[in-house]
Protein backbone atom coordinates (compact mmCIF):
# COMPACT_ATOMS: atom_id res chain seq x y z
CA UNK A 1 73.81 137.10 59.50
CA UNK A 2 71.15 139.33 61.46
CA UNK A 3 67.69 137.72 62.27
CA UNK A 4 66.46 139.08 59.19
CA UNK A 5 68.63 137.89 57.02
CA UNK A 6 68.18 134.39 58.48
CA UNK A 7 64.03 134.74 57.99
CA UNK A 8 64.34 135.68 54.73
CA UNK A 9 67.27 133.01 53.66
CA UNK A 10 64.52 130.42 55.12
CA UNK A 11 61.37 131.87 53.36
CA UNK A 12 63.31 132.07 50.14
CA UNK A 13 64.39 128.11 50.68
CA UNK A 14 60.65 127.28 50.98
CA UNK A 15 60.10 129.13 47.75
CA UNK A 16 62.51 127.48 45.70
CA UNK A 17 61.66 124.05 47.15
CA UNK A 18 58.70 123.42 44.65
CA UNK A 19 60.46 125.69 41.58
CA UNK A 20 63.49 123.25 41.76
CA UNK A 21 61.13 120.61 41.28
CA UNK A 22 59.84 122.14 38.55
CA UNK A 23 62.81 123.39 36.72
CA UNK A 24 64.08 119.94 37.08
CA UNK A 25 61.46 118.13 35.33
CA UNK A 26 61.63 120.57 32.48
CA UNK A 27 64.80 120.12 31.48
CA UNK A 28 64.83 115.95 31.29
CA UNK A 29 62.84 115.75 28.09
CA UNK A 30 66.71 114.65 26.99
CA UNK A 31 68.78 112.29 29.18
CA UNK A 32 71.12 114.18 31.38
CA UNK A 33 73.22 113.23 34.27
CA UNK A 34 73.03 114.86 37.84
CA UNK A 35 76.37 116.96 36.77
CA UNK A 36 75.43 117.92 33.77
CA UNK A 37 71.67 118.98 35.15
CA UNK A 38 73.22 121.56 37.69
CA UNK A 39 74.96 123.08 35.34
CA UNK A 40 72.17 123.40 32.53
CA UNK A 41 69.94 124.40 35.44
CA UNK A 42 73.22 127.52 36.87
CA UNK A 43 72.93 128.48 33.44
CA UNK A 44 69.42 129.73 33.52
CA UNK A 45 69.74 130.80 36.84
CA UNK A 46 68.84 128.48 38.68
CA UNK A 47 71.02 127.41 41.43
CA UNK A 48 71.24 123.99 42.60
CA UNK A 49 73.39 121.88 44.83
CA UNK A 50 74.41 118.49 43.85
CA UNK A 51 73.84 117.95 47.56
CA UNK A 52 70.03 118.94 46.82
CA UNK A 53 69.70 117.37 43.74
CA UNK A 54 70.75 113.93 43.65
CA UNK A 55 68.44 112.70 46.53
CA UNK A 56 65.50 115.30 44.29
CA UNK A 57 66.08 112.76 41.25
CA UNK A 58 66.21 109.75 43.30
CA UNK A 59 63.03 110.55 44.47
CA UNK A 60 61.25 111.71 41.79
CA UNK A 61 62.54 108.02 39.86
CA UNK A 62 60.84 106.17 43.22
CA UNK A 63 57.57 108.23 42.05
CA UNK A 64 57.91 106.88 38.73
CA UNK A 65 58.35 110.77 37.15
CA UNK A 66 61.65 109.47 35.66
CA UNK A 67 63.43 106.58 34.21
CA UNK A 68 67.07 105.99 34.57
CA UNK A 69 69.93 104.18 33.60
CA UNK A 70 73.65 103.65 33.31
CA UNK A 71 76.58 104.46 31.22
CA UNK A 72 79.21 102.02 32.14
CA UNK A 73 81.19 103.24 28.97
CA UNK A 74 83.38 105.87 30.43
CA UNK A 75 86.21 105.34 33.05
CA UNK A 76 83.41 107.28 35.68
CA UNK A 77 79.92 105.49 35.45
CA UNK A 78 77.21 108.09 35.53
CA UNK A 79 73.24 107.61 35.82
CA UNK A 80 71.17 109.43 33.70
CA UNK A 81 67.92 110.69 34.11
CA UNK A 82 64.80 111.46 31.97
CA UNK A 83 61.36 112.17 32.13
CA UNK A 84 58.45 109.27 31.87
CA UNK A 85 55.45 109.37 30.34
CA UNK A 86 53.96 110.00 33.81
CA UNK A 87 56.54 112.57 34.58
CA UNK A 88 55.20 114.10 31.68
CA UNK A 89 51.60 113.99 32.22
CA UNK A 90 52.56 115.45 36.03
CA UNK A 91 54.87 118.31 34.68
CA UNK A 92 52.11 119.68 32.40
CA UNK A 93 49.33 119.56 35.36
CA UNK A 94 52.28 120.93 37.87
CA UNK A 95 52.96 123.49 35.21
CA UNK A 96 49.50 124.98 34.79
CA UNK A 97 49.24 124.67 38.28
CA UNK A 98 52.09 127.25 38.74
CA UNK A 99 51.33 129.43 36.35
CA UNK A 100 47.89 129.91 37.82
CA UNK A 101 49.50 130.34 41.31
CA UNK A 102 51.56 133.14 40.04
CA UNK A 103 48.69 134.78 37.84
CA UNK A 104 46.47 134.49 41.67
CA UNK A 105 49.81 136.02 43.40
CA UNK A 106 50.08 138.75 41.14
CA UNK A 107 46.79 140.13 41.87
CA UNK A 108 47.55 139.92 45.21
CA UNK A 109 51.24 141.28 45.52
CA UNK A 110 52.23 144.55 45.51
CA UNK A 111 54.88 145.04 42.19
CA UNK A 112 57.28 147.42 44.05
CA UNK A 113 58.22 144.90 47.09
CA UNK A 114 57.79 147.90 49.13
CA UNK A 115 54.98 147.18 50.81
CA UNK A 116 53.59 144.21 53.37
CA UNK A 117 50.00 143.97 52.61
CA UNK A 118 49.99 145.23 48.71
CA UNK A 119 48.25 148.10 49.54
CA UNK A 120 49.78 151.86 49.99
């Protein structure tokens, strides 16, 4: 991978950082296990690693944005998650918060990707 290439992987990480977060939290309004979350998540392209994830969940439970708990009735226990009332309350504020972050970066980013500084 050229110098570039490793920028940009790292810039893009950074990006996706707070969307995961995001993306995450909208999708627990039903209880889902961490499995079963990367794959709803792949299938609206967003990708995720279970490697990523699972410590993201723990730590969003520790801030009280989700509640958890155990089925024990299969042969493979599995924890699932949801969203709290908090978690709620935080995903609607984090939401508007995003949305006017990308109506600010849209006045400010050139459409094309062509250019640096959004001017021509």
């Amino acid at each position: 991978m050229s110098e570039d290439q490793d920028i940009l992987h790292s810039l893009v990480q950074e990006l996706r950082r707070g969307t995961i977060i995001l993306g995450v939290l909208s999708q627990l309004s039903e209880a889902q296990y961490g499995y079963s979350l990367v794959t709803i998540l792949q299938e609206k392209g967003i990708s995720v690693e279970a490697g990523t994830l699972y410590p993201l969940l723990r730590r969003l439970e520790k801030q009280g944005l989700l509640d958890s708990e155990w089925d024990t009735n299969e042969a493979r226990p599995r924890k699932y998650y949801i969203i709290s009332q908090t978690g709620k309350d935080i995903y609607r504020q984090l939401y508007h918060e995003w949305k006017d972050m990308m109506t600010s970066l849209e006045g400010l980013v050139d459409d094309k990707g062509d250019s640096g500084n959004g001017s021509d």
